[in-house]
N, C-alpha and C. Protein backbone atom coordinates (compact mmCIF):
# COMPACT_ATOMS: atom_id res chain seq x y z
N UNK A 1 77.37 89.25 37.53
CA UNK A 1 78.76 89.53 37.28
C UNK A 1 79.10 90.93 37.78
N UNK A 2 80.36 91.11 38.57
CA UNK A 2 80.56 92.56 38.96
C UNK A 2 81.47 93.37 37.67
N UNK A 3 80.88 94.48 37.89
CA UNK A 3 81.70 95.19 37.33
C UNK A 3 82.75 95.05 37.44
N UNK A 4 83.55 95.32 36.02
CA UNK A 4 85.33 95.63 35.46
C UNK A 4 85.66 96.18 36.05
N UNK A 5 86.64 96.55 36.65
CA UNK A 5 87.53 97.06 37.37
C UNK A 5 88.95 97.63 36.85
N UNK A 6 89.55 98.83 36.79
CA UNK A 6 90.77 99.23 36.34
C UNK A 6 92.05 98.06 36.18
N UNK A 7 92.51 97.23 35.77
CA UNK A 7 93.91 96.44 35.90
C UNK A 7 94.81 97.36 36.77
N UNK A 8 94.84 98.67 36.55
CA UNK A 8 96.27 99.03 37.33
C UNK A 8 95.86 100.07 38.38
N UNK A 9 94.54 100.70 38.58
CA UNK A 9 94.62 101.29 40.24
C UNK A 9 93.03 100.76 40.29
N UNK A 10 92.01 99.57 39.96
CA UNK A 10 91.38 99.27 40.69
C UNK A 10 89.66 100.01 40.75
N UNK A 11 90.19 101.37 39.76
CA UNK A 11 88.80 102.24 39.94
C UNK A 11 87.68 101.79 38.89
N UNK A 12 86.74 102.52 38.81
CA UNK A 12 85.46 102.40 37.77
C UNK A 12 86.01 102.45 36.55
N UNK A 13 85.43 102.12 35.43
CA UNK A 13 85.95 102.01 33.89
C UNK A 13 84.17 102.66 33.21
N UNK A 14 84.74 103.05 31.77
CA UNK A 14 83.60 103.78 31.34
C UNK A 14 83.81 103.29 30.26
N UNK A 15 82.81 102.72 29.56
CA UNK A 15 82.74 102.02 28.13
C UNK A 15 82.46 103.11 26.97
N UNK A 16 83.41 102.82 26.32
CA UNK A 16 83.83 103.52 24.63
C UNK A 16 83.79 103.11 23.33
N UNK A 17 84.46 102.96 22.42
CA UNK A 17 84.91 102.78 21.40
C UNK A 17 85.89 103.37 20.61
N UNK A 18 86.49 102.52 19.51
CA UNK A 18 87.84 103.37 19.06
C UNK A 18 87.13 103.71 17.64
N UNK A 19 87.21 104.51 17.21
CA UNK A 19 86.78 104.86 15.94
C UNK A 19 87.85 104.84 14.87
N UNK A 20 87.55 104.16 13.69
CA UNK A 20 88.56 104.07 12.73
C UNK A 20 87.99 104.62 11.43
N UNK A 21 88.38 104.66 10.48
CA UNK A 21 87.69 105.36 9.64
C UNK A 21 88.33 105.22 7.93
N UNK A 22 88.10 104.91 6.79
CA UNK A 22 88.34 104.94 5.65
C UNK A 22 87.28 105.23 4.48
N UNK A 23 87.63 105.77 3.54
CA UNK A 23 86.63 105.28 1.96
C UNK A 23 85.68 106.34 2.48
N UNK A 24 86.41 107.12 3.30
CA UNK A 24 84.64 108.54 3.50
C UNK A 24 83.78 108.23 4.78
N UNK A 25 84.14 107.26 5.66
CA UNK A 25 83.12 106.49 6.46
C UNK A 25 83.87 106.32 7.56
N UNK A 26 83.03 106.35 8.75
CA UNK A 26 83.42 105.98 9.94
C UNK A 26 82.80 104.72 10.47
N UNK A 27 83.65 104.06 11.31
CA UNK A 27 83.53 102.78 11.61
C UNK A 27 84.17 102.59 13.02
N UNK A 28 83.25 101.33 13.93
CA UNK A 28 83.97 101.09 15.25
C UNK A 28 85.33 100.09 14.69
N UNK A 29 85.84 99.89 15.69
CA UNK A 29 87.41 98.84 14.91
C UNK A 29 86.96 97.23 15.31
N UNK A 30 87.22 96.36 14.77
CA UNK A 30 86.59 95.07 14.83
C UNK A 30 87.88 94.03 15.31
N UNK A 31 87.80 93.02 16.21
CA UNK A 31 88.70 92.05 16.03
C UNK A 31 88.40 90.80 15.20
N UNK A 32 89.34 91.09 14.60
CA UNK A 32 89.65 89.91 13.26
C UNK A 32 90.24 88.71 13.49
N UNK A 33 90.09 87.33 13.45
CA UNK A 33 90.16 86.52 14.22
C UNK A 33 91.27 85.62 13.00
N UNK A 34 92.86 84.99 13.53
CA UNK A 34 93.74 84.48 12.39
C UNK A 34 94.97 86.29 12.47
N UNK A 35 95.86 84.83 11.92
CA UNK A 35 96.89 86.24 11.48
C UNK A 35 96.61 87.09 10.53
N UNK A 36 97.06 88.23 9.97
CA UNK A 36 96.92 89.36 8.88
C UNK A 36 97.66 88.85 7.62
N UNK A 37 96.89 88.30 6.44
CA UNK A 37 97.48 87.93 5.37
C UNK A 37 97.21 88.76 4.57
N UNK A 38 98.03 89.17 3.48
CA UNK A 38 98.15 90.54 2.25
C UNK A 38 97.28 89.74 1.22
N UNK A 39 96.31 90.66 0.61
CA UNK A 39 95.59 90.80 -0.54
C UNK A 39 95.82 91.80 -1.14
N UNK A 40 96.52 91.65 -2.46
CA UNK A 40 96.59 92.32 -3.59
C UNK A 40 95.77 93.74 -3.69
N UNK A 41 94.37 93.51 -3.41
CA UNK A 41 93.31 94.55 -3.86
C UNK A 41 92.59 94.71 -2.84
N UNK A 42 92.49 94.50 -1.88
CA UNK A 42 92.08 94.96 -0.72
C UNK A 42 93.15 95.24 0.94
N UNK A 43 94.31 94.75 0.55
CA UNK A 43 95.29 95.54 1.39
C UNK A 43 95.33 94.33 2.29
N UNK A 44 94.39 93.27 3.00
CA UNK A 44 94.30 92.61 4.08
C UNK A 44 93.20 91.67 3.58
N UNK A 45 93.17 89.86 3.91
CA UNK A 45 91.79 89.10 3.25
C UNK A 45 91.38 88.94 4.74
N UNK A 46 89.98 89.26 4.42
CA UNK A 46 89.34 89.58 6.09
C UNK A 46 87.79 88.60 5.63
N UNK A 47 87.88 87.90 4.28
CA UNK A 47 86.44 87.00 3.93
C UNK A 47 86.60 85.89 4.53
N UNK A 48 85.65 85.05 5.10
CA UNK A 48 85.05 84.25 5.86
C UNK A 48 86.07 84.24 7.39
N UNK A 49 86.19 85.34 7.66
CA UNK A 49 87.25 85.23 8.96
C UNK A 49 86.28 85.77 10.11
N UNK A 50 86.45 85.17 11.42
CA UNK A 50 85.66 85.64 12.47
C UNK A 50 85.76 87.18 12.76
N UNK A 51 84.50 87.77 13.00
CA UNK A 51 84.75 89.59 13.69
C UNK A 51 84.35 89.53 14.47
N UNK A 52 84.35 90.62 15.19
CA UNK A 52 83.74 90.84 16.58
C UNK A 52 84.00 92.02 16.74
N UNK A 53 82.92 92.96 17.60
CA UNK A 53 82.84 94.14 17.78
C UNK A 53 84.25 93.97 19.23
N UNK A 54 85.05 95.36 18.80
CA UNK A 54 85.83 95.57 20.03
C UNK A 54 85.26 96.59 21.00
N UNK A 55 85.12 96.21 22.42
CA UNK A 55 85.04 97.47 23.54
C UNK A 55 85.65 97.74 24.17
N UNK A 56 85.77 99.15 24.53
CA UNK A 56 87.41 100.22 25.21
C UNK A 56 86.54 100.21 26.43
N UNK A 57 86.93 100.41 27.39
CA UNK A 57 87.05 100.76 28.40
C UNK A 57 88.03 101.31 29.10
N UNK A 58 87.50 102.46 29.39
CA UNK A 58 88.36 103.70 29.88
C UNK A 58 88.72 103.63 31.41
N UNK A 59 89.26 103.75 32.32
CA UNK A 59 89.24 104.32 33.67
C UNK A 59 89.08 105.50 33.75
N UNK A 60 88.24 105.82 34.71
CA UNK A 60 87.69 107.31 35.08
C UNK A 60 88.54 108.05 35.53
N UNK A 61 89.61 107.06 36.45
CA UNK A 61 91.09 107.96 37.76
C UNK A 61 92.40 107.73 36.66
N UNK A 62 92.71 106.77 35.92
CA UNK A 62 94.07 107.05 35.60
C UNK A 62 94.26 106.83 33.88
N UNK A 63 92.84 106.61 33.66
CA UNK A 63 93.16 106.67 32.06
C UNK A 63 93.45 105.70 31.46
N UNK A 64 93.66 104.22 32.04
CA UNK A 64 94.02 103.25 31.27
C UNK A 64 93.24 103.02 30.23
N UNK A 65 93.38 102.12 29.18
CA UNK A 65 92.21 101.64 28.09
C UNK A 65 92.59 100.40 28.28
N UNK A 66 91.08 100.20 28.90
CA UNK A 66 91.42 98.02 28.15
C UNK A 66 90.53 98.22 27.06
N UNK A 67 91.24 97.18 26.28
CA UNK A 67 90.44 96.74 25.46
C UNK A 67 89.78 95.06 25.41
N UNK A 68 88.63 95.15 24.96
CA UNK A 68 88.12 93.34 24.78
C UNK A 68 87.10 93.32 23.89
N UNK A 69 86.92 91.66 23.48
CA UNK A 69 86.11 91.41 22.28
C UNK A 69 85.41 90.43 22.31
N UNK A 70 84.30 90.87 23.41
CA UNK A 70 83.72 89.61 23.92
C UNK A 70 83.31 89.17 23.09
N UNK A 71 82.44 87.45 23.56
CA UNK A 71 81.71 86.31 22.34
C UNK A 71 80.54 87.25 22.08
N UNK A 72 80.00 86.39 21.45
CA UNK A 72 78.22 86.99 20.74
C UNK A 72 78.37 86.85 19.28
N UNK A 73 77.54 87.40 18.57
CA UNK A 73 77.22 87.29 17.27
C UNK A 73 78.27 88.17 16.63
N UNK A 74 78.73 87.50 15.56
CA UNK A 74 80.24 87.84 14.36
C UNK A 74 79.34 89.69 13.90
N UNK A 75 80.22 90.78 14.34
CA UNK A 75 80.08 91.85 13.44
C UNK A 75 79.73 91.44 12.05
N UNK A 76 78.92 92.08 11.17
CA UNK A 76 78.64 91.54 9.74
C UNK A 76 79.82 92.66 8.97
């Protein structure tokens, strides 16, 4: 497979992460799989719902960020 490529000028991309952070702790940001439904006591119900680690990718020339959340094994 070739390397990612910028969407909007085409150049190299550099793999990242977004850091999010609560409760004292830092954390990468996860995609949560389903719409966002409200829980009372936890703000958002995120139990038995698919995760997945998200990866940024940066461009080196103009700065874009993609983001994606490829398949593989569910973040725990």
């Amino acid at each position: 497979m070739a390397a990612p490529k910028c969407l909007s000028c085409g150049k190299a991309l550099e793999e990242g992460f977004l850091q999010d952070h609560g409760d004292g702790a830092n954390y990468s940001t996860a995609w949560i799989g389903g719409p966002p439904e409200k829980s009372f006591f936890a703000g958002l119900k995120l139990r038995g719902r698919p995760r997945l680690q998200v990866v940024a990718l940066r461009c080196i020339s103009c700065g874009l960020v993609q983001l994606y959340a490829p398949g593989g094994p569910p973040v725990a």
